[in-house]
N, C-alpha and C. Protein backbone atom coordinates (compact mmCIF):
# COMPACT_ATOMS: atom_id res chain seq x y z
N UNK A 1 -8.86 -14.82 -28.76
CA UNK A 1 -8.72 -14.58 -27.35
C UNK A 1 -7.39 -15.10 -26.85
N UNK A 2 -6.78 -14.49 -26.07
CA UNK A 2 -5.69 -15.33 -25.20
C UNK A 2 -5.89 -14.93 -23.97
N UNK A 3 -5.22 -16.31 -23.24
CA UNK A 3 -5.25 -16.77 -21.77
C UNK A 3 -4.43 -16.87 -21.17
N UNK A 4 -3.55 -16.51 -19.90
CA UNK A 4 -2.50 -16.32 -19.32
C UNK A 4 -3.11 -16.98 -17.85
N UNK A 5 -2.16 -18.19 -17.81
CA UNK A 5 -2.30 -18.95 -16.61
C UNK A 5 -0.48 -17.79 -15.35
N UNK A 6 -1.24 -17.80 -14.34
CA UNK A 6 0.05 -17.41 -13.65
C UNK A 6 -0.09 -18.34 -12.42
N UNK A 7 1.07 -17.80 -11.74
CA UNK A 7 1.21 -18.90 -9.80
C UNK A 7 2.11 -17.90 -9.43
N UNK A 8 2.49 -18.00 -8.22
CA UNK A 8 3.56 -17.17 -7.55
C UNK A 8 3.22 -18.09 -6.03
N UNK A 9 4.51 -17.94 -5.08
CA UNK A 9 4.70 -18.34 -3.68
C UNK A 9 5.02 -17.21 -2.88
N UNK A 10 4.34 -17.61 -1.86
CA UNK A 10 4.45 -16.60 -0.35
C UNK A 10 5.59 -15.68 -0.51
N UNK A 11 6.19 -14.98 0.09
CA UNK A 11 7.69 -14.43 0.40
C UNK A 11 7.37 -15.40 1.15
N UNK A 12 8.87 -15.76 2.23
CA UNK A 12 9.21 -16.07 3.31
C UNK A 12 9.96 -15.35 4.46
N UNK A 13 10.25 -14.40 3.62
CA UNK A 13 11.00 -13.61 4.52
C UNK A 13 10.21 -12.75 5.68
N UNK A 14 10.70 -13.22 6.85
CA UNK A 14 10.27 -12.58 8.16
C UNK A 14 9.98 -11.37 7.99
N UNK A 15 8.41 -10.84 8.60
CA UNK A 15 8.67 -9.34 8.50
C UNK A 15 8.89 -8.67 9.81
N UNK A 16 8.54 -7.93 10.09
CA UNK A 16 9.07 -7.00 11.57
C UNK A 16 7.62 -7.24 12.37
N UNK A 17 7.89 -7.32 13.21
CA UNK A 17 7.23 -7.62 14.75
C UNK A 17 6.30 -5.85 14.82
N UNK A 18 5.31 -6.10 15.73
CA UNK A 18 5.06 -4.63 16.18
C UNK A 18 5.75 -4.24 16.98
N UNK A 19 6.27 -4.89 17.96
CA UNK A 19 7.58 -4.07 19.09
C UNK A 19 8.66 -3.42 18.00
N UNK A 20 8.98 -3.78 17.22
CA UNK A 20 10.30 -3.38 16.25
C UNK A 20 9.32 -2.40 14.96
N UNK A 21 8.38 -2.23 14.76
CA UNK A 21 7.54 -1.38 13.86
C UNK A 21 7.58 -0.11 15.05
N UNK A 22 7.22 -0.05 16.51
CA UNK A 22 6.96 0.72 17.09
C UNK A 22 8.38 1.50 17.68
N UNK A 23 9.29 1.03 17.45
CA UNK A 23 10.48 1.64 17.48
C UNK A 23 11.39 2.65 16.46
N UNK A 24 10.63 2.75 15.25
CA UNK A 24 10.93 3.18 14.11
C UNK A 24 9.93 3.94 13.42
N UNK A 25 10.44 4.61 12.18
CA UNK A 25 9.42 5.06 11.36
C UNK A 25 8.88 4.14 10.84
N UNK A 26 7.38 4.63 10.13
CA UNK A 26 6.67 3.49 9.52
C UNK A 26 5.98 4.27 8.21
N UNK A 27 5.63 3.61 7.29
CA UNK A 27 4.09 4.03 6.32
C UNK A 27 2.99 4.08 6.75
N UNK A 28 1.99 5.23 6.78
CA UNK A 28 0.85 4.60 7.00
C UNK A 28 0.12 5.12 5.82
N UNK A 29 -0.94 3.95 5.24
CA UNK A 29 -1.78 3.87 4.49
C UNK A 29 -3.24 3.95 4.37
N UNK A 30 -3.80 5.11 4.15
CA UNK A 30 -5.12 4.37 4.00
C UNK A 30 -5.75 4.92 2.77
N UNK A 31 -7.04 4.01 2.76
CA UNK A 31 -7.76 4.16 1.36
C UNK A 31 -9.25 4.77 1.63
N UNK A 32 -9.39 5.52 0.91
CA UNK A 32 -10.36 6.25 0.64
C UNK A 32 -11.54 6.54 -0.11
N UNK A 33 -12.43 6.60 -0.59
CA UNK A 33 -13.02 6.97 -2.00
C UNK A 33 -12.53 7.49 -2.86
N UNK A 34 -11.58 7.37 -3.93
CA UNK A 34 -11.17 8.52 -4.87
C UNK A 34 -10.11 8.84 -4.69
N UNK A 35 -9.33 8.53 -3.20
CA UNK A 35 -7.94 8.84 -3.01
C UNK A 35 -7.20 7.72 -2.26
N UNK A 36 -5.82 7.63 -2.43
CA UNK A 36 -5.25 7.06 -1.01
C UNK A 36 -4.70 8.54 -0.63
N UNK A 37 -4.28 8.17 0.12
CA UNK A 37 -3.15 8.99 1.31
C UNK A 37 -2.64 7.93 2.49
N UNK A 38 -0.90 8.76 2.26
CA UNK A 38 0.09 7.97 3.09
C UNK A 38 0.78 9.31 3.35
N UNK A 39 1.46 8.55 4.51
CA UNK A 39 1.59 9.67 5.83
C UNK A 39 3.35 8.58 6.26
N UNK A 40 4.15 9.43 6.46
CA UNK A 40 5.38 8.87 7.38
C UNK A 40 4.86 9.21 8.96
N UNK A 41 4.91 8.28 9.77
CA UNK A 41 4.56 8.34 11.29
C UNK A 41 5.60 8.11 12.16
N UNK A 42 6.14 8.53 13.25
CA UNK A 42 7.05 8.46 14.14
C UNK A 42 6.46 7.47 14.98
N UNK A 43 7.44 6.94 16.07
CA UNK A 43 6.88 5.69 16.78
C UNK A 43 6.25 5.71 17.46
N UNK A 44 5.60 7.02 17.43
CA UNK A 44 4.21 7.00 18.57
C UNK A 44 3.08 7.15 17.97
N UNK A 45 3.50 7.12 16.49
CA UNK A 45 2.07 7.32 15.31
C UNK A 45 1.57 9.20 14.91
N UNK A 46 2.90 9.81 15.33
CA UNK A 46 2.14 11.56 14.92
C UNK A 46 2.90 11.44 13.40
N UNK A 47 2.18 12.07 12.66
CA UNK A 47 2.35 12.10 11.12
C UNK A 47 3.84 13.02 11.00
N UNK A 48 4.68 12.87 9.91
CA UNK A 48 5.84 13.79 10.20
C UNK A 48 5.56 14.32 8.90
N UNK A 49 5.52 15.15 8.71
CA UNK A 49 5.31 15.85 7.27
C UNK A 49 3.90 15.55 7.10
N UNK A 50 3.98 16.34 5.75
CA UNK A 50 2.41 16.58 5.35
C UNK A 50 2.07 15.06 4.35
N UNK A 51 0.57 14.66 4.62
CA UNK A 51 0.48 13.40 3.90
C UNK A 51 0.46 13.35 2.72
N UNK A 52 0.49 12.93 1.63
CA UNK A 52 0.81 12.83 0.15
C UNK A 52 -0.89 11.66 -0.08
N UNK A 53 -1.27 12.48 -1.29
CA UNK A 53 -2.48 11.96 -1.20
C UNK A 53 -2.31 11.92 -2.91
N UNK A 54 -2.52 10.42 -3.36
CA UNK A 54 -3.15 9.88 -4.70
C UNK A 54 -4.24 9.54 -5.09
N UNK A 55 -4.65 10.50 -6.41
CA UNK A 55 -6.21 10.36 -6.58
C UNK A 55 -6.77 8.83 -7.56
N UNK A 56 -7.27 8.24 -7.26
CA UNK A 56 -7.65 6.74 -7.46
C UNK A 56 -9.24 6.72 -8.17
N UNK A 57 -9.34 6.71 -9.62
CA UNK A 57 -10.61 6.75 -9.59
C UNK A 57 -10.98 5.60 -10.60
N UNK A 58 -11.97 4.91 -9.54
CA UNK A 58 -12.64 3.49 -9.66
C UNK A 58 -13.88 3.22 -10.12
N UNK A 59 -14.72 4.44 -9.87
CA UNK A 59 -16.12 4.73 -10.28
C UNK A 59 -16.54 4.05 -11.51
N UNK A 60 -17.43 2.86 -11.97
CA UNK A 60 -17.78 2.59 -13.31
C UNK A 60 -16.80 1.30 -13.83
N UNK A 61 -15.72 1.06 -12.99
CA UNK A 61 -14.69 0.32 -14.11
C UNK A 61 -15.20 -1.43 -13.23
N UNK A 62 -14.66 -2.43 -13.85
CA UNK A 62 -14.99 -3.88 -13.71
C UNK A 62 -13.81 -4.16 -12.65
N UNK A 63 -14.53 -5.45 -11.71
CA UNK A 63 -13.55 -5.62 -10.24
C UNK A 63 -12.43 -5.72 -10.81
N UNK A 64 -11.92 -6.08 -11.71
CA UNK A 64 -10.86 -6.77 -12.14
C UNK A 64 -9.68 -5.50 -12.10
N UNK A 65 -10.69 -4.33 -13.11
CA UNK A 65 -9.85 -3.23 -13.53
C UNK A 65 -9.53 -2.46 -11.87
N UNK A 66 -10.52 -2.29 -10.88
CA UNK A 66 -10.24 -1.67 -10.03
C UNK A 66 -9.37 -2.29 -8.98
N UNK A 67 -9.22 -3.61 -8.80
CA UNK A 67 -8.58 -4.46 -8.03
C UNK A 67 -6.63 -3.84 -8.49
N UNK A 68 -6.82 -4.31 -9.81
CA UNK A 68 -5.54 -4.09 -10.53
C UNK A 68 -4.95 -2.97 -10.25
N UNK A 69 -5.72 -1.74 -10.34
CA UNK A 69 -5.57 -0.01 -9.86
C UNK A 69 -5.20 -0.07 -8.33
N UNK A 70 -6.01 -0.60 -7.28
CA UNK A 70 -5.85 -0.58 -6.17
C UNK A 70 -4.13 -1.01 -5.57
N UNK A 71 -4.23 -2.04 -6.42
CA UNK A 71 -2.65 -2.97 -6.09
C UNK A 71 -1.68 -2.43 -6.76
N UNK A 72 -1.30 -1.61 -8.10
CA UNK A 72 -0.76 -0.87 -8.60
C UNK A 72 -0.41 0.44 -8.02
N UNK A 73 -1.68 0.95 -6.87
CA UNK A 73 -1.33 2.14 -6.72
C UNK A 73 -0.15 1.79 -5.00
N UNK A 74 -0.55 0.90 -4.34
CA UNK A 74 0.23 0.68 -2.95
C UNK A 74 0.99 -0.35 -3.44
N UNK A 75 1.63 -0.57 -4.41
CA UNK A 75 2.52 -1.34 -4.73
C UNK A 75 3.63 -0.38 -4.33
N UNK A 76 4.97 -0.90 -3.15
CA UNK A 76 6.16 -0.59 -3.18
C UNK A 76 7.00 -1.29 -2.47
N UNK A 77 8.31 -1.06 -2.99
CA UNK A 77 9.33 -2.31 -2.62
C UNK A 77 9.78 -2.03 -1.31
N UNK A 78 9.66 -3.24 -0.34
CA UNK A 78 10.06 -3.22 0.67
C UNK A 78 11.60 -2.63 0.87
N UNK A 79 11.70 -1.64 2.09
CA UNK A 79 12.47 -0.71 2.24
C UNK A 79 12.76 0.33 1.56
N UNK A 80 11.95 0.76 0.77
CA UNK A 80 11.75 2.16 0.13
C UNK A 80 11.63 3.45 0.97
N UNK A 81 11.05 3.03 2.11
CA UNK A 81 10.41 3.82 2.57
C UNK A 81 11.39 4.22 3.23
């Protein structure tokens, strides 16, 4: 068997305020059964383009494996977007 101890610290870096989120484009995310879907939103929240939807399937697998999937799949680097 092997064992992998890990740690990691906070970011610190400031993130954006909602007054300054609501002035700009944003991501929006949500999760679903079986899918995510994310949507680019204008600052009043109407979707701009069509949403892009990833199929996520969790059905049967151990928290561990689905946790891992979940965070893998909305994993992206700040300012990508």
């Amino acid at each position: 068997r092997w064992y992998m101890d890990a740690s990691w610290k906070a970011d610190t870096t400031p993130i954006a305020s909602l007054d300054q989120l609501q002035r700009g484009r944003v991501v929006a995310l949500e999760v679903n059964v079986g899918r995510l879907a994310l949507c680019v939103l204008d600052c009043y929240g109407n979707p701009l383009g069509a949403p892009v939807t990833v199929p996520l399937v969790l059905d049967g697998l151990p928290t561990a494996t689905r946790d891992a999937r979940v965070l893998s799949a909305t994993r992206f680097e700040r300012g990508a977007a």
